[in-house]
N, C-alpha and C. Protein backbone atom coordinates (compact mmCIF):
# COMPACT_ATOMS: atom_id res chain seq x y z
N UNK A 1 7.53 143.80 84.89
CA UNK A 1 8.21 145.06 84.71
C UNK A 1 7.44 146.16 85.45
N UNK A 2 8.01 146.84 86.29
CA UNK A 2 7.62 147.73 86.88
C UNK A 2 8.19 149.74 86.05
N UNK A 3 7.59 150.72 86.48
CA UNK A 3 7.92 151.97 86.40
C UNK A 3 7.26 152.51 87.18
N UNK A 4 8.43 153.52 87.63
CA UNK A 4 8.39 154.50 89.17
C UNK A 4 6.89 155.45 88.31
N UNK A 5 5.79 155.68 89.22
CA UNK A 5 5.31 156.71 88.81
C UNK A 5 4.83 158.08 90.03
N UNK A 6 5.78 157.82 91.14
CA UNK A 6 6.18 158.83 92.36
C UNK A 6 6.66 158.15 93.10
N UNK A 7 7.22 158.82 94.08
CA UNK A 7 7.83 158.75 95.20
C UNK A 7 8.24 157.43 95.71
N UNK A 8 6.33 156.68 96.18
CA UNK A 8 5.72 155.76 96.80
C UNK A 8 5.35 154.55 96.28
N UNK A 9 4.91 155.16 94.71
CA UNK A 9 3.96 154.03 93.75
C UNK A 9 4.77 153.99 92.62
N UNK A 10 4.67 152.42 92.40
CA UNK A 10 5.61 151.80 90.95
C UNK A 10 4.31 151.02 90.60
N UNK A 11 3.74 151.25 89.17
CA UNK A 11 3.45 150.54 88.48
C UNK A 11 3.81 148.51 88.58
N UNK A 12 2.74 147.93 88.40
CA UNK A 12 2.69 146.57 88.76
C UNK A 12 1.68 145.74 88.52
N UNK A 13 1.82 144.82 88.55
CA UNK A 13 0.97 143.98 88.15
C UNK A 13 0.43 143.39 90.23
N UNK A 14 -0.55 143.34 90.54
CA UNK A 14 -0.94 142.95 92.26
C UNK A 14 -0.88 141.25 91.95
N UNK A 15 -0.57 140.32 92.83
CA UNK A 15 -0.90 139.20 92.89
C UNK A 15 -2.16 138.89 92.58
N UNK A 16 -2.18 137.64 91.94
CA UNK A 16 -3.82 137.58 91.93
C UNK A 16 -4.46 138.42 90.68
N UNK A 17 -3.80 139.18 90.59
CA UNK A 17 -4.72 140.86 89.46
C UNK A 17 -3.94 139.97 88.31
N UNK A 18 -4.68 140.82 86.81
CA UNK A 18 -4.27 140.93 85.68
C UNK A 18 -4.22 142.26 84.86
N UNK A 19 -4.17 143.06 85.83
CA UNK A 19 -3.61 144.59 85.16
C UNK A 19 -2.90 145.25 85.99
N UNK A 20 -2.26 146.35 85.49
CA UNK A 20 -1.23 147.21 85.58
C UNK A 20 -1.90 147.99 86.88
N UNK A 21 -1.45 147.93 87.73
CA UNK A 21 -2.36 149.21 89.07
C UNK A 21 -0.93 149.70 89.63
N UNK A 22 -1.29 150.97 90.39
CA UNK A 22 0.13 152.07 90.95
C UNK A 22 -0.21 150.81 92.25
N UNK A 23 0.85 150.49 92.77
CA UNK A 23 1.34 150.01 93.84
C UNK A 23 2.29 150.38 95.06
N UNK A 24 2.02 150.70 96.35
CA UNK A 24 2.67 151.39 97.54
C UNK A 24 3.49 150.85 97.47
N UNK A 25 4.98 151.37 97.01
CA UNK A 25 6.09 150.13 97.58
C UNK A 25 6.58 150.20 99.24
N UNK A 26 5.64 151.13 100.22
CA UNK A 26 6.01 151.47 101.70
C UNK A 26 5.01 150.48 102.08
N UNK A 27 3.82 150.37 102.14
CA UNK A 27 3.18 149.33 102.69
C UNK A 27 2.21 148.46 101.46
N UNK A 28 1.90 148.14 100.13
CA UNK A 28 1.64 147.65 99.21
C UNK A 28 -0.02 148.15 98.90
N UNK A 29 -0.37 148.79 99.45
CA UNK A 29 -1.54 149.70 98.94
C UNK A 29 -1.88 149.36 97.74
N UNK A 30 -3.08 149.16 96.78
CA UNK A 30 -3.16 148.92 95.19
C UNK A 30 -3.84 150.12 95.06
N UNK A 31 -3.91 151.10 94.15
CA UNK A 31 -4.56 152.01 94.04
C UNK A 31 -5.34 152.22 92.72
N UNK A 32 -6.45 151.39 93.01
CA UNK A 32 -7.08 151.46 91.97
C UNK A 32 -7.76 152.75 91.08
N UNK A 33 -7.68 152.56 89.80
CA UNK A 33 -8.30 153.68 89.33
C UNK A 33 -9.43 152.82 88.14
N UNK A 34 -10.47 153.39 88.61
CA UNK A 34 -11.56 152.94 88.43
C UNK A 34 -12.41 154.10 87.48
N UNK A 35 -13.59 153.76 86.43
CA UNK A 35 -14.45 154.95 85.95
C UNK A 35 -15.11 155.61 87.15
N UNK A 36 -15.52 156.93 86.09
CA UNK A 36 -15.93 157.73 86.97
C UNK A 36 -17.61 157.69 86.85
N UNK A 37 -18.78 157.93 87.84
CA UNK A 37 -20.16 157.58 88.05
C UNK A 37 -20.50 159.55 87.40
N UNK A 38 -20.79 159.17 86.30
CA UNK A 38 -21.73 160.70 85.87
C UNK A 38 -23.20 160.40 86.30
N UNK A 39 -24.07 161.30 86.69
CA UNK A 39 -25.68 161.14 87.09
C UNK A 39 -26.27 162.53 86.49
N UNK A 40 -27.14 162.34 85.64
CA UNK A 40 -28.07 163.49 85.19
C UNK A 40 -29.33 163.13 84.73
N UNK A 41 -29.95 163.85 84.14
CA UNK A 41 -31.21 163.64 83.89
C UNK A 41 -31.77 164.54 82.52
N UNK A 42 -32.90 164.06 82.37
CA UNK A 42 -33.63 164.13 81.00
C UNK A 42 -34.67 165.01 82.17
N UNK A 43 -34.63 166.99 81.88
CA UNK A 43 -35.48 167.05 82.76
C UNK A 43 -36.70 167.85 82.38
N UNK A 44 -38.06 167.72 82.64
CA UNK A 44 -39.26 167.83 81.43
C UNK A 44 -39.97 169.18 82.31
N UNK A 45 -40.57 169.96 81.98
CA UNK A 45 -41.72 170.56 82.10
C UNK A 45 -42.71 170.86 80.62
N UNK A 46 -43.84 169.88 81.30
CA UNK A 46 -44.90 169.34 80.07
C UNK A 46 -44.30 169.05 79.37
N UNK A 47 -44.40 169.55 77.94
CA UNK A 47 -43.57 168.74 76.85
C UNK A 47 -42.07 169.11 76.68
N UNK A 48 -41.81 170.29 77.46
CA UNK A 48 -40.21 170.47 76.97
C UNK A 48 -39.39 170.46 77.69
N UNK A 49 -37.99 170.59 77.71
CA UNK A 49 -36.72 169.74 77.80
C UNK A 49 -35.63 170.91 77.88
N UNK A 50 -35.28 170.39 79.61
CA UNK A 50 -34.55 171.56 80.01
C UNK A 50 -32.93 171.65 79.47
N UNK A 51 -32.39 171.79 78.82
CA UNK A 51 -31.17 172.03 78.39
C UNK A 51 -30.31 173.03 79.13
N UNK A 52 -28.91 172.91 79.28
CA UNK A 52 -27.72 173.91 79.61
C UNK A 52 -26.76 174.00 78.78
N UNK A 53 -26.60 175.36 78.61
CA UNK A 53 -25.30 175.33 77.70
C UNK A 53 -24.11 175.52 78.65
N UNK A 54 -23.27 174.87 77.97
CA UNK A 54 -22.07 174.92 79.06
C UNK A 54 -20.61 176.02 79.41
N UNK A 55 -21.23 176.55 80.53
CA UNK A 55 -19.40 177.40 81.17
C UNK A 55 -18.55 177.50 81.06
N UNK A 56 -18.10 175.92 80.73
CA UNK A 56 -16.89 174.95 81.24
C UNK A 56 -16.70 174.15 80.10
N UNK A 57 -15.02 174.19 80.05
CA UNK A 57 -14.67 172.78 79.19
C UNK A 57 -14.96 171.68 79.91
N UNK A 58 -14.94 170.52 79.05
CA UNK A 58 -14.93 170.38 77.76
C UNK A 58 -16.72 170.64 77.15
N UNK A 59 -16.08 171.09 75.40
CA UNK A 59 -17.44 171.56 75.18
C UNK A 59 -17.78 172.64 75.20
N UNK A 60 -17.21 173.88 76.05
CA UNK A 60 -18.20 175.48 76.56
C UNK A 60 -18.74 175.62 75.34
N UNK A 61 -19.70 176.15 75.66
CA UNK A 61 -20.73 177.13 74.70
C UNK A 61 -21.91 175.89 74.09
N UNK A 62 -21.35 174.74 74.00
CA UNK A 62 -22.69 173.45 73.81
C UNK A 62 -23.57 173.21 74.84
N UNK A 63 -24.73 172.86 74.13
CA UNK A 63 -25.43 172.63 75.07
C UNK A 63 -25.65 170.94 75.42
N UNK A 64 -26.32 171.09 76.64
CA UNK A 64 -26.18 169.76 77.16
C UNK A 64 -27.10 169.54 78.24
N UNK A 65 -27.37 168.26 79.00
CA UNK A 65 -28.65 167.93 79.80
C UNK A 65 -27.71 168.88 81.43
N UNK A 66 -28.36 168.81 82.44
CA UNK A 66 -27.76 168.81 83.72
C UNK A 66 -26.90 167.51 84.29
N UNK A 67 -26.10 167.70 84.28
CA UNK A 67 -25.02 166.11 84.88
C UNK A 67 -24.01 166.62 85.35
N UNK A 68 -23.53 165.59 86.18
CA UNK A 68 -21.98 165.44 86.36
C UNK A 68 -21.70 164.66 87.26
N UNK A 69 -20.74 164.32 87.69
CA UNK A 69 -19.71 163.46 88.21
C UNK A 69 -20.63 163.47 89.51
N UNK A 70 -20.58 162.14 90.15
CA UNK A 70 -21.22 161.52 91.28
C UNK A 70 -20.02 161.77 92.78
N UNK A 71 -20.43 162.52 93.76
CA UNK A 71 -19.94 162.69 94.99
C UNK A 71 -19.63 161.37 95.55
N UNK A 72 -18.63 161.36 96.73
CA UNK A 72 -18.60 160.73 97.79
C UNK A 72 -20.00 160.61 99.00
N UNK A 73 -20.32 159.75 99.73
CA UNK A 73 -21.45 159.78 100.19
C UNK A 73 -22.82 160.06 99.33
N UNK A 74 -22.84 160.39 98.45
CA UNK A 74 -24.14 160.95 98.29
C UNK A 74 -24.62 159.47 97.00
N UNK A 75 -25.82 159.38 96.65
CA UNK A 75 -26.58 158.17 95.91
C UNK A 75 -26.51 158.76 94.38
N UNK A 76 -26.71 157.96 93.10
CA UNK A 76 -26.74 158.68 92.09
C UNK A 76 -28.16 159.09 92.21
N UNK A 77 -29.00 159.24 92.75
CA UNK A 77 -30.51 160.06 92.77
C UNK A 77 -29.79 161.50 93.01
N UNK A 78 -29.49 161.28 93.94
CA UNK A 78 -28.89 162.16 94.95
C UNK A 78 -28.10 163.29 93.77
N UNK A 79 -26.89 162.65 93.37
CA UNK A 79 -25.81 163.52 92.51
C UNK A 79 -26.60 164.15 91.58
N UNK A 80 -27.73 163.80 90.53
CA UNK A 80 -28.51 163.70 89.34
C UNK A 80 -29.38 165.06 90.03
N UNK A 81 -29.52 165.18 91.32
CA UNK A 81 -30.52 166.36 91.89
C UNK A 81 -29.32 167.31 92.64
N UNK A 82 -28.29 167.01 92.49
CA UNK A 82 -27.27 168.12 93.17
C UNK A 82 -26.64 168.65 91.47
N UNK A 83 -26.65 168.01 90.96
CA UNK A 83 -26.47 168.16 89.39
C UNK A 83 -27.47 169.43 88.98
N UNK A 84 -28.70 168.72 88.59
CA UNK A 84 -29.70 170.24 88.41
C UNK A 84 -29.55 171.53 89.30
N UNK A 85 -29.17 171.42 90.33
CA UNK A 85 -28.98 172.57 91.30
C UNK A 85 -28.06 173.47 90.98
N UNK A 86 -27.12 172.94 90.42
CA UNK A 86 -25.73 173.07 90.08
C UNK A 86 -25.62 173.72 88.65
N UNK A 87 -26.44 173.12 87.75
CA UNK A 87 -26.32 173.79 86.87
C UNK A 87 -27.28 174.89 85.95
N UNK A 88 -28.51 174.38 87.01
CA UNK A 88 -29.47 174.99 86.22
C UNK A 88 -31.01 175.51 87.71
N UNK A 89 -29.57 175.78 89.46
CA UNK A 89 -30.33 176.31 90.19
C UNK A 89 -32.00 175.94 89.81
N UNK A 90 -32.34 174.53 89.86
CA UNK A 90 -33.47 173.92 89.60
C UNK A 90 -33.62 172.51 90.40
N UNK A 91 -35.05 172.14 91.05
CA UNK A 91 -35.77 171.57 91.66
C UNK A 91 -36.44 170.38 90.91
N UNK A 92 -35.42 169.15 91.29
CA UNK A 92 -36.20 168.12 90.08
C UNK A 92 -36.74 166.94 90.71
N UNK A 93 -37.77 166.49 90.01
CA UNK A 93 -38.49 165.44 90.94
C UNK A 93 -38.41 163.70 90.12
N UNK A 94 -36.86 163.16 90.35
CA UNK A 94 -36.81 162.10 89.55
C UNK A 94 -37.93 161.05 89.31
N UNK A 95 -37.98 160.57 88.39
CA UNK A 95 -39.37 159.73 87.45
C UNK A 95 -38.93 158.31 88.57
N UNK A 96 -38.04 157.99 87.13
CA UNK A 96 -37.20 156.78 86.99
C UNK A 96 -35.81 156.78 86.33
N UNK A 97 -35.17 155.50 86.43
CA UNK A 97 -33.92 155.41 85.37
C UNK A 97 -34.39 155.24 84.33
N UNK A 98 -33.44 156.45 83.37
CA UNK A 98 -33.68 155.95 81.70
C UNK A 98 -32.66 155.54 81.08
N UNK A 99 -31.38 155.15 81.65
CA UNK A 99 -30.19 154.71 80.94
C UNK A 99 -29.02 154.47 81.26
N UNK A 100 -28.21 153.76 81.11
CA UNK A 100 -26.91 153.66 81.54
C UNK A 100 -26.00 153.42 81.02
N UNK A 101 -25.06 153.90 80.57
CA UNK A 101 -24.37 154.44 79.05
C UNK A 101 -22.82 154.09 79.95
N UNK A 102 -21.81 153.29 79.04
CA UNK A 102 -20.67 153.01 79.16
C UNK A 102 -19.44 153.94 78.26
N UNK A 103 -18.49 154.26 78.82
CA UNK A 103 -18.03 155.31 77.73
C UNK A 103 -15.84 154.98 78.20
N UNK A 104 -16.29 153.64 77.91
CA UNK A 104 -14.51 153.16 78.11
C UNK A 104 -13.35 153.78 77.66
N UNK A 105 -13.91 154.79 76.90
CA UNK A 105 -12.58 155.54 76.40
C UNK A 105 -11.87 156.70 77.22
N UNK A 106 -13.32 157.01 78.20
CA UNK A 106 -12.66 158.19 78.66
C UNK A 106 -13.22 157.97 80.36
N UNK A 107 -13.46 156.50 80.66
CA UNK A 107 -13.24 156.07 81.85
C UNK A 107 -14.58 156.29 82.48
N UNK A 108 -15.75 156.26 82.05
CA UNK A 108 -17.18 157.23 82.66
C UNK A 108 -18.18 155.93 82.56
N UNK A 109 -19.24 155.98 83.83
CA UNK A 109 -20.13 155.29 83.02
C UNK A 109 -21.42 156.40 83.85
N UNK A 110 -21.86 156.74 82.88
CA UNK A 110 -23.00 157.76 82.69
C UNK A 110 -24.55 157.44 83.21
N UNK A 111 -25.33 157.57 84.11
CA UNK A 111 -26.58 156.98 84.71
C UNK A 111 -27.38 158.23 84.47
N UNK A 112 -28.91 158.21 83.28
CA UNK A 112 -29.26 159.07 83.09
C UNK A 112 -30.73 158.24 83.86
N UNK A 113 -31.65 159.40 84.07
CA UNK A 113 -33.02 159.44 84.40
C UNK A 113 -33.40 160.67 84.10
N UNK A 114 -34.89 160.07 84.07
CA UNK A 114 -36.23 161.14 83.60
C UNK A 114 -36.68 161.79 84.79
N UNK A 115 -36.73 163.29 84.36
CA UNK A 115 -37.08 164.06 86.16
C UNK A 115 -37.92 165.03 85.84
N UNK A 116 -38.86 165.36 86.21
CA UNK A 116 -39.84 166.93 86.09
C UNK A 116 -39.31 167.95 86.71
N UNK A 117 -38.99 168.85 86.14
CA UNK A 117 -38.67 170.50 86.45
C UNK A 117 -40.01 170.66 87.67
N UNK A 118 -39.90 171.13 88.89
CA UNK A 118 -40.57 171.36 89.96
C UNK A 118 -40.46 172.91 90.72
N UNK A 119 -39.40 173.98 90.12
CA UNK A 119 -39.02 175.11 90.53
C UNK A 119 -38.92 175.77 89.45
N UNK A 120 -38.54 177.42 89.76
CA UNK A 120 -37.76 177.99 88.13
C UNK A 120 -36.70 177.40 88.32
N UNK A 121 -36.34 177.72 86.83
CA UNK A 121 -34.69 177.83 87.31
C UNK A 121 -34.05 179.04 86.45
N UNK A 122 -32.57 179.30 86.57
CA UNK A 122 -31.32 179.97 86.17
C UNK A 122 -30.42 179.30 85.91
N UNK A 123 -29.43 179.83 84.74
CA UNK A 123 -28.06 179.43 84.69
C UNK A 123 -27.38 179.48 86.23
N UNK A 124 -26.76 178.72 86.25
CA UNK A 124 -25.78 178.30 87.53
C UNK A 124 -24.50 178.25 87.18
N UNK A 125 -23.45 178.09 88.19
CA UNK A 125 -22.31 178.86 87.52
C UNK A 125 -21.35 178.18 86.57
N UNK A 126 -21.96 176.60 86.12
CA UNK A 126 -21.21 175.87 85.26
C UNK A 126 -22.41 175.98 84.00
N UNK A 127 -22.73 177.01 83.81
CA UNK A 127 -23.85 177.11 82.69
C UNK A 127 -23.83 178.87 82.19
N UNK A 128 -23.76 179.27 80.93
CA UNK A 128 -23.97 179.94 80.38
C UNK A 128 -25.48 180.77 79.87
N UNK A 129 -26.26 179.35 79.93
CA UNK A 129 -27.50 179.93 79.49
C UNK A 129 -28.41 178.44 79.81
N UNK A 130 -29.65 178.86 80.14
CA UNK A 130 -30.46 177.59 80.55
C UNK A 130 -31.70 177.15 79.72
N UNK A 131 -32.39 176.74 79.42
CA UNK A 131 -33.55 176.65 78.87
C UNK A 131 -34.36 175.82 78.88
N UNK A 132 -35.45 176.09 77.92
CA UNK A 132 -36.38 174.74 78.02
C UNK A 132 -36.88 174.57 76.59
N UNK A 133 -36.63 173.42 75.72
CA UNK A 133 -36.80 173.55 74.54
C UNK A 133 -38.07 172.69 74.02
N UNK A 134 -38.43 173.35 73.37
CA UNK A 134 -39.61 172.24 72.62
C UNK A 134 -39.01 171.02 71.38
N UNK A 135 -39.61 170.09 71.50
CA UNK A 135 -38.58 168.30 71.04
C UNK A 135 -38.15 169.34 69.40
N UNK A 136 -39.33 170.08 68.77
CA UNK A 136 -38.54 170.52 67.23
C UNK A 136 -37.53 171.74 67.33
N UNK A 137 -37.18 172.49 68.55
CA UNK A 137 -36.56 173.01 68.81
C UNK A 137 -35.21 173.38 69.16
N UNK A 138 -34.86 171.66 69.74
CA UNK A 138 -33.85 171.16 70.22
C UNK A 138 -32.51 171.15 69.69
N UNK A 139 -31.44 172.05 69.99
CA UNK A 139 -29.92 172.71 68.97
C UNK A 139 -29.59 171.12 68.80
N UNK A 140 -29.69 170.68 68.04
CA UNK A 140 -29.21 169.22 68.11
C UNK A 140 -27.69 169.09 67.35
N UNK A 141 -27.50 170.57 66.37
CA UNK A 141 -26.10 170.66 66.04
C UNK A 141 -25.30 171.19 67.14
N UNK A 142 -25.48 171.90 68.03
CA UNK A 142 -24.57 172.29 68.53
C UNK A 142 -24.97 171.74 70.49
N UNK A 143 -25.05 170.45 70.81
CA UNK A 143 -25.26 169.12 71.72
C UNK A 143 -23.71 169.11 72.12
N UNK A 144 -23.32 168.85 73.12
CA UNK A 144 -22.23 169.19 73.96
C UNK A 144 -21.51 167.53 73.40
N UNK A 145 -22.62 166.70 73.67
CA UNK A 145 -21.84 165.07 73.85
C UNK A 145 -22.63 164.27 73.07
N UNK A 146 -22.07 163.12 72.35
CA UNK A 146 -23.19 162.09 71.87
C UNK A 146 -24.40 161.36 72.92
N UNK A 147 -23.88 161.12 74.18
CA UNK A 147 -24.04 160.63 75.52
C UNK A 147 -25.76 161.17 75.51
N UNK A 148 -25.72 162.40 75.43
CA UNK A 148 -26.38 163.65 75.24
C UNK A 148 -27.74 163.34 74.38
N UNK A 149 -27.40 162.94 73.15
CA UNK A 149 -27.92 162.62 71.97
C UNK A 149 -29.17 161.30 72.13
N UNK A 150 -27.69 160.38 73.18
CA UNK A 150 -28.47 158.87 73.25
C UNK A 150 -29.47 159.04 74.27
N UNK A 151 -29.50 159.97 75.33
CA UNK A 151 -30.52 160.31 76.18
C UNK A 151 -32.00 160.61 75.41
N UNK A 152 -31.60 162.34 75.05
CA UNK A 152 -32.76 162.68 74.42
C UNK A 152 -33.70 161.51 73.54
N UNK A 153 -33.16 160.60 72.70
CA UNK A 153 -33.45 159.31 71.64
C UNK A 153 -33.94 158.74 72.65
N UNK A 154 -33.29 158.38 73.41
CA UNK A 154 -34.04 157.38 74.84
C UNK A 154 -35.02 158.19 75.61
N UNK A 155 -35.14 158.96 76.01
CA UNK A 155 -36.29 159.43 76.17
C UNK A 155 -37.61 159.95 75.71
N UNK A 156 -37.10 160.01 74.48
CA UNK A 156 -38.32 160.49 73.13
C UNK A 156 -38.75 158.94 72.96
N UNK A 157 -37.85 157.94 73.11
CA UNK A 157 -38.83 156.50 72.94
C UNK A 157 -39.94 156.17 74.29
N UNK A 158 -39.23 156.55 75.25
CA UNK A 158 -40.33 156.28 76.59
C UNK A 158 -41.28 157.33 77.07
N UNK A 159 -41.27 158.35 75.71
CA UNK A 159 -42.61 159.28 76.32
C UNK A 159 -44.49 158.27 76.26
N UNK A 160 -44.72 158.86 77.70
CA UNK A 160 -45.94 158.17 77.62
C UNK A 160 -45.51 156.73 78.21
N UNK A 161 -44.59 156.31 78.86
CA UNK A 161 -44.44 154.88 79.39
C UNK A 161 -44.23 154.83 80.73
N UNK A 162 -45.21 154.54 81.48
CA UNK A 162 -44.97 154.30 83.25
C UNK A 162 -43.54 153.32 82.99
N UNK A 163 -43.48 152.05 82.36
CA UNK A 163 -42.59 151.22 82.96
C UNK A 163 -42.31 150.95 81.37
N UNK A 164 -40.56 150.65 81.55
CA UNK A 164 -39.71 150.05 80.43
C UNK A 164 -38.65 149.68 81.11
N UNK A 165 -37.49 149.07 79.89
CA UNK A 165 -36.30 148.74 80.61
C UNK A 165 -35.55 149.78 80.78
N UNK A 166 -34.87 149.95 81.32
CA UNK A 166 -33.43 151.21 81.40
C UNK A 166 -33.02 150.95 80.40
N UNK A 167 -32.39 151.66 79.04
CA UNK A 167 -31.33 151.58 77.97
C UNK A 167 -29.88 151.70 78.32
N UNK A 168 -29.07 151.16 77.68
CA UNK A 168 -27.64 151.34 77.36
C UNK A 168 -27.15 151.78 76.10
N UNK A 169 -25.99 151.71 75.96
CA UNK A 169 -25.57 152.14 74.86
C UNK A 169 -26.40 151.66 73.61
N UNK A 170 -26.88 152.49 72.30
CA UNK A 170 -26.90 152.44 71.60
C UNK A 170 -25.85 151.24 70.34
N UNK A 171 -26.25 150.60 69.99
CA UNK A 171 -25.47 149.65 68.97
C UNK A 171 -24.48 150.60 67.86
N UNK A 172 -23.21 149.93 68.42
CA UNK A 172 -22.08 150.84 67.03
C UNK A 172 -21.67 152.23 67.99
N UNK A 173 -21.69 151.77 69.40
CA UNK A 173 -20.85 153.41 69.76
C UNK A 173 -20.02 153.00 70.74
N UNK A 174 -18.91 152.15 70.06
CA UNK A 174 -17.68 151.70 71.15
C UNK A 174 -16.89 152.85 70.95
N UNK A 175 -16.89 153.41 70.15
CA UNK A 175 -15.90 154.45 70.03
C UNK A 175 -16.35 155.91 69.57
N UNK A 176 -16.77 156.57 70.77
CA UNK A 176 -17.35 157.95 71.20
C UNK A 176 -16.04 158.73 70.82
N UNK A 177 -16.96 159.74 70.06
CA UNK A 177 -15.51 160.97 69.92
C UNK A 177 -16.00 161.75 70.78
N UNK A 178 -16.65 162.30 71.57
CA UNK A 178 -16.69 163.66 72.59
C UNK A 178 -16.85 162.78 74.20
């Protein structure tokens, strides 16, 4: 069973495939839609922890790490340091990976790392207010995302560790509400 969903593309099943993809009915194109690559970071000067509160839905006014959505051409190192720039006009000098977080509900899979603050910084224009918090300091009620949550936890476990594994999701969070 097919349905028109423009002009060009009807819903279909591709030969070979076992899901539903928009299909060119002019030359058979599959157009996949795939998650989206978020890259940010856990980012430190000495002991504290640069936070942004956010501009922008979803979320405004929570706060949250520096991230977002991964460019064309560019590496997730890359996005994770166009990210800090972006939101918090800041200079970061990535560690390592600290995580890689799956979030099937809303199509994302999230690549966090540990980075040292290396510049000042400012709010930037998807940020309201910027900071740097000390670990008992940290608005932990008012945290933009759980995503958010599982970072900080993951990184409060690898303080003091040259080498560990990268984390993933936390056990019991197939179903993220933010």
């Amino acid at each position: 069973m097919t349905q028109t969903v423009d002009e060009n593309f009807e819903l279909g099943v591709p030969d070979g495939d076992d899901r539903e993809r928009r299909i060119c009915q002019t030359c058979g194109f599959v157009d996949y839609r795939n998650p989206r690559i978020v890259a940010g970071s856990v980012v430190t000067k000495g002991d504290q922890i640069l936070l942004c509160k956010r501009a922008i839905e979803p979320r405004k006014g929570f706060w949250t790490l520096p991230a977002g959505y991964m460019e064309l051409g560019e590496t997730i190192e890359e996005a994770a340091q166009r990210e800090a720039r972006e939101e918090a006009c800041a200079t970061i000098d990535i560690d390592r990976m600290l995580a890689t977080y799956s979030i099937p509900r809303i199509g994302q899979v999230q690549v966090m790392f540990r980075a040292r603050l290396v510049s000042d910084f400012k709010a930037g224009p998807e940020s309201i207010d910027v900071q740097l918090f000390d670990w008992k300091d940290i608005p932990w009620s008012e945290l933009a995302f759980p995503t958010v949550v599982w970072a900080l936890t993951h990184y409060a476990e690898t303080r003091g560790k040259a080498d560990f594994v990268p984390y993933g999701n936390p056990p019991n969070t197939d179903k993220v509400t933010r």
